[in-house]
Protein backbone atom coordinates (compact mmCIF):
# COMPACT_ATOMS: atom_id res chain seq x y z
CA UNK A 1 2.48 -14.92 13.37
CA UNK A 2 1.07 -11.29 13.58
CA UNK A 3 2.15 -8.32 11.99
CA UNK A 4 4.28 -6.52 14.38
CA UNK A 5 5.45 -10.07 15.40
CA UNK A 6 6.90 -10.81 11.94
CA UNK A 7 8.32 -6.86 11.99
CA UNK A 8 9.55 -7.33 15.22
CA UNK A 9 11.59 -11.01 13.53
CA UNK A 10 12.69 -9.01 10.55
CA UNK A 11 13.90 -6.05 12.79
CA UNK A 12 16.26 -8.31 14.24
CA UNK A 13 17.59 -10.43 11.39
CA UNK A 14 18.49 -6.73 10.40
CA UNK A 15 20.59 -6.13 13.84
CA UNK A 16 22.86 -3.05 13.68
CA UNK A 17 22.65 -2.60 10.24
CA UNK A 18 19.93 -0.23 10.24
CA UNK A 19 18.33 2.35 12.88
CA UNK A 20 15.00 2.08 14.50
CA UNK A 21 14.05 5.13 12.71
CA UNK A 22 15.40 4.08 8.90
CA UNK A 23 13.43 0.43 10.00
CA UNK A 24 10.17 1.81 10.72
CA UNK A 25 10.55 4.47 8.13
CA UNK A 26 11.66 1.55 5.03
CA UNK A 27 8.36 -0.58 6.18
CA UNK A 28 5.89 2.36 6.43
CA UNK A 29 7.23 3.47 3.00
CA UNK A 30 7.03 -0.27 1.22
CA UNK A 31 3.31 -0.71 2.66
CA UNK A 32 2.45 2.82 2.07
CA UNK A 33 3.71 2.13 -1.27
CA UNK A 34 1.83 -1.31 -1.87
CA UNK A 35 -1.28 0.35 -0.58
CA UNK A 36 -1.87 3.38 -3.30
CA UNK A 37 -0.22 0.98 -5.98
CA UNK A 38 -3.61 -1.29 -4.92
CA UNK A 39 -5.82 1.46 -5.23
CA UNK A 40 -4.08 2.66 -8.52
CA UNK A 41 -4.68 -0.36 -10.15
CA UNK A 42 -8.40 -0.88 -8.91
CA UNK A 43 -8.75 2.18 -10.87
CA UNK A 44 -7.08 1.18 -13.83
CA UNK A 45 -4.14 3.15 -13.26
CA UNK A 46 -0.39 1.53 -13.48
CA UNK A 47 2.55 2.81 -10.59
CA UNK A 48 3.51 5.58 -12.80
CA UNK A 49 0.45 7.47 -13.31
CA UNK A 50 -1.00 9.16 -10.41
CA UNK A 51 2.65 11.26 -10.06
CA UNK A 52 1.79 12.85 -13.66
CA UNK A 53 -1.86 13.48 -12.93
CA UNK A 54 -0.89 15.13 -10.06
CA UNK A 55 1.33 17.54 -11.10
CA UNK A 56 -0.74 18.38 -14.02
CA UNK A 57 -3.76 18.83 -11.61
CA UNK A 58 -1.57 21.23 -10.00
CA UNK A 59 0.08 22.78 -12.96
CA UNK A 60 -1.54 21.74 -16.46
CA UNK A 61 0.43 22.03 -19.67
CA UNK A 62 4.06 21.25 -19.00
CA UNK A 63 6.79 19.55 -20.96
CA UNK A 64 7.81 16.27 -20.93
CA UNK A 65 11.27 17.60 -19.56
CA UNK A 66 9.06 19.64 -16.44
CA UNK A 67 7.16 16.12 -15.54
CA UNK A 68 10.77 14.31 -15.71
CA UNK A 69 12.15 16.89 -13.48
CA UNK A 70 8.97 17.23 -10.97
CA UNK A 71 8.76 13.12 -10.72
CA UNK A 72 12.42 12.14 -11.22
CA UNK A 73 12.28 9.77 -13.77
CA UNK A 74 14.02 9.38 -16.90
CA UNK A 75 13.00 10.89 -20.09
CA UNK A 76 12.68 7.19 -21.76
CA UNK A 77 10.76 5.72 -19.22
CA UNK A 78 8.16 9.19 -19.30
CA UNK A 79 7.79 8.71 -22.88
CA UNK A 80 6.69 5.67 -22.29
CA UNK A 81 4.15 6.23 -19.61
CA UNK A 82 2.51 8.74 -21.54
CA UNK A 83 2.17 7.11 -24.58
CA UNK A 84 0.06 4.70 -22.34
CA UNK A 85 -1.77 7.68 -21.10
CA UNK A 86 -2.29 9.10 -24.19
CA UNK A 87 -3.91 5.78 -25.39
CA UNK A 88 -6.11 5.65 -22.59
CA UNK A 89 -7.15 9.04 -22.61
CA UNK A 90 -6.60 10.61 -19.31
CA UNK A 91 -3.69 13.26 -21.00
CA UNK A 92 -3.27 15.06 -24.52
CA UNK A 93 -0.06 16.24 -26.20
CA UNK A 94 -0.46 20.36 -27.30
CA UNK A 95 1.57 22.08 -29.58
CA UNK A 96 3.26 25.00 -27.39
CA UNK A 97 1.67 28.17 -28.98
CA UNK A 98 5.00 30.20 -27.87
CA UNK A 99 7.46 27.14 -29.49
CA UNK A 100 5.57 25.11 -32.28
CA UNK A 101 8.50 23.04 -32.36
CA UNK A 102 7.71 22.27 -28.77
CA UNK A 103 4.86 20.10 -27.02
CA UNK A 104 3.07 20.53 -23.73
CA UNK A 105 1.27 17.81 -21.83
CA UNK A 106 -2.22 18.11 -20.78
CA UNK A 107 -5.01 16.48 -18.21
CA UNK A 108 -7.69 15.49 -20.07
CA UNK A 109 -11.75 15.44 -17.73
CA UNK A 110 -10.98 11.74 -17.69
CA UNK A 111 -7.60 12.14 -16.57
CA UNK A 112 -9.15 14.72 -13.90
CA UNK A 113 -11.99 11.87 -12.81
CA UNK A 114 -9.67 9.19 -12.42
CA UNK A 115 -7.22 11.32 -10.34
CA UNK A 116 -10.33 12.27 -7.75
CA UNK A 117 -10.85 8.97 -8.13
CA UNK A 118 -7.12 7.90 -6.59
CA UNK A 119 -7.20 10.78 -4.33
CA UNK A 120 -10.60 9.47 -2.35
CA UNK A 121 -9.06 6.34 -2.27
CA UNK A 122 -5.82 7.50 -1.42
CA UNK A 123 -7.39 9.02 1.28
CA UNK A 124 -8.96 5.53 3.03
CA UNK A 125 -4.77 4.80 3.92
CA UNK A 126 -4.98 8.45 5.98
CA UNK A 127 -7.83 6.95 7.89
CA UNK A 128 -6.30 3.51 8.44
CA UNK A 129 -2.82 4.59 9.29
CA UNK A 130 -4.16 7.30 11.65
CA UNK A 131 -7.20 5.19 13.24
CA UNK A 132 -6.63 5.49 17.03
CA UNK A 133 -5.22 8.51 17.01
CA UNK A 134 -6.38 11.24 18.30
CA UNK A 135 -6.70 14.55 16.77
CA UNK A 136 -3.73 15.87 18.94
CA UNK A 137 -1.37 12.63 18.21
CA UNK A 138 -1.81 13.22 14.47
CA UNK A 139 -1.25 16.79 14.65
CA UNK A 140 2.37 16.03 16.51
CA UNK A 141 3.36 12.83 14.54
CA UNK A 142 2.44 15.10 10.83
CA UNK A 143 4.81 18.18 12.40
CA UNK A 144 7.43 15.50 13.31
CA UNK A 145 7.36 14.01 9.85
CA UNK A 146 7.24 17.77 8.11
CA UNK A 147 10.20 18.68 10.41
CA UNK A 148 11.98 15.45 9.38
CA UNK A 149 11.36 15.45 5.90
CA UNK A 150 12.83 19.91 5.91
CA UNK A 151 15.98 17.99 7.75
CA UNK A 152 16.20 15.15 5.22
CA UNK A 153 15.82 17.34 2.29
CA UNK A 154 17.84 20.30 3.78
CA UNK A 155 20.75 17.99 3.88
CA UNK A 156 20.01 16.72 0.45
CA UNK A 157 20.34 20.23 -1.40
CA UNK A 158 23.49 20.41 0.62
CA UNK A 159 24.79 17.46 -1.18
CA UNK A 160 23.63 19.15 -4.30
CA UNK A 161 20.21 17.19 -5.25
CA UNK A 162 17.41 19.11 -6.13
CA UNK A 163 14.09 18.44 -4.98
């Protein structure tokens, strides 16, 4: 049995409990998922990592508390992946110069390699998930998801989460 032919068999053990839409979404999501956790680890990175690389590629030297907040995990469970990261060199704890009772995270280079490293990679699942498309169809299907995911988290903020 194929692919879509096994989808297709789980699509309708589900029935009415779910939409075509949350469906597709939940598989894209779980593969998408299972395909950057495979290129984490080829790296030698675990399912937490990449998230706190990223954001301190983007913003460098933040609190524990700002990655928490920015990646939605609990403060135990950061602590934890950092000390991990810490060991393995890819980020550095800094005594805050403004708070000296405070300490601010930072990338270290090999933090910075390994997260080009996960971002070429990363980048092979953009090619594979888009391969047949053409430039037009991925244009359209990348507004659709933007416009979706403004809806999604518009009505999210409503409810009072933050994103």
């Amino acid at each position: 049995m194929n692919f879509s032919e096994r989808l297709a068999k789980k699509r309708e053990a589900m029935g009415k409990h779910t939409t075509d839409f949350s469906f597709t979404m939940n598989a894209l999501l779980r593969l998408y998922h299972i395909y950057m956790m495979r290129s984490a680890q080829e790296i030698g990175l675990s399912a937490g990592q990449p998230p706190i690389l990223m954001s301190l590629t983007a913003k460098n030297l933040q609190t524990q508390k700002e990655l928490c907040e920015f990646i939605r995990i609990k403060p135990g469970s950061m602590t934890d992946v950092l000390k991990r990261m810490e060991r393995d060199e890819l980020v550095e704890r800094i005594r805050d110069e403004n708070d000296m009772r405070s300490m601010r995270v930072s990338i270290t280079e090999k933090g910075k390699n390994k997260f080009r490293e996960f971002i070429e990679k990363g980048a092979t699942i953009d090619e594979v998930g888009f391969r047949g498309f053409s430039k037009e169809e991925k244009d359209v299907c990348l507004g659709m998801l933007a416009r979706i995911l403004e809806n999604v988290n518009k009505d999210l903020q409503e409810m009072g989460e933050q994103d």
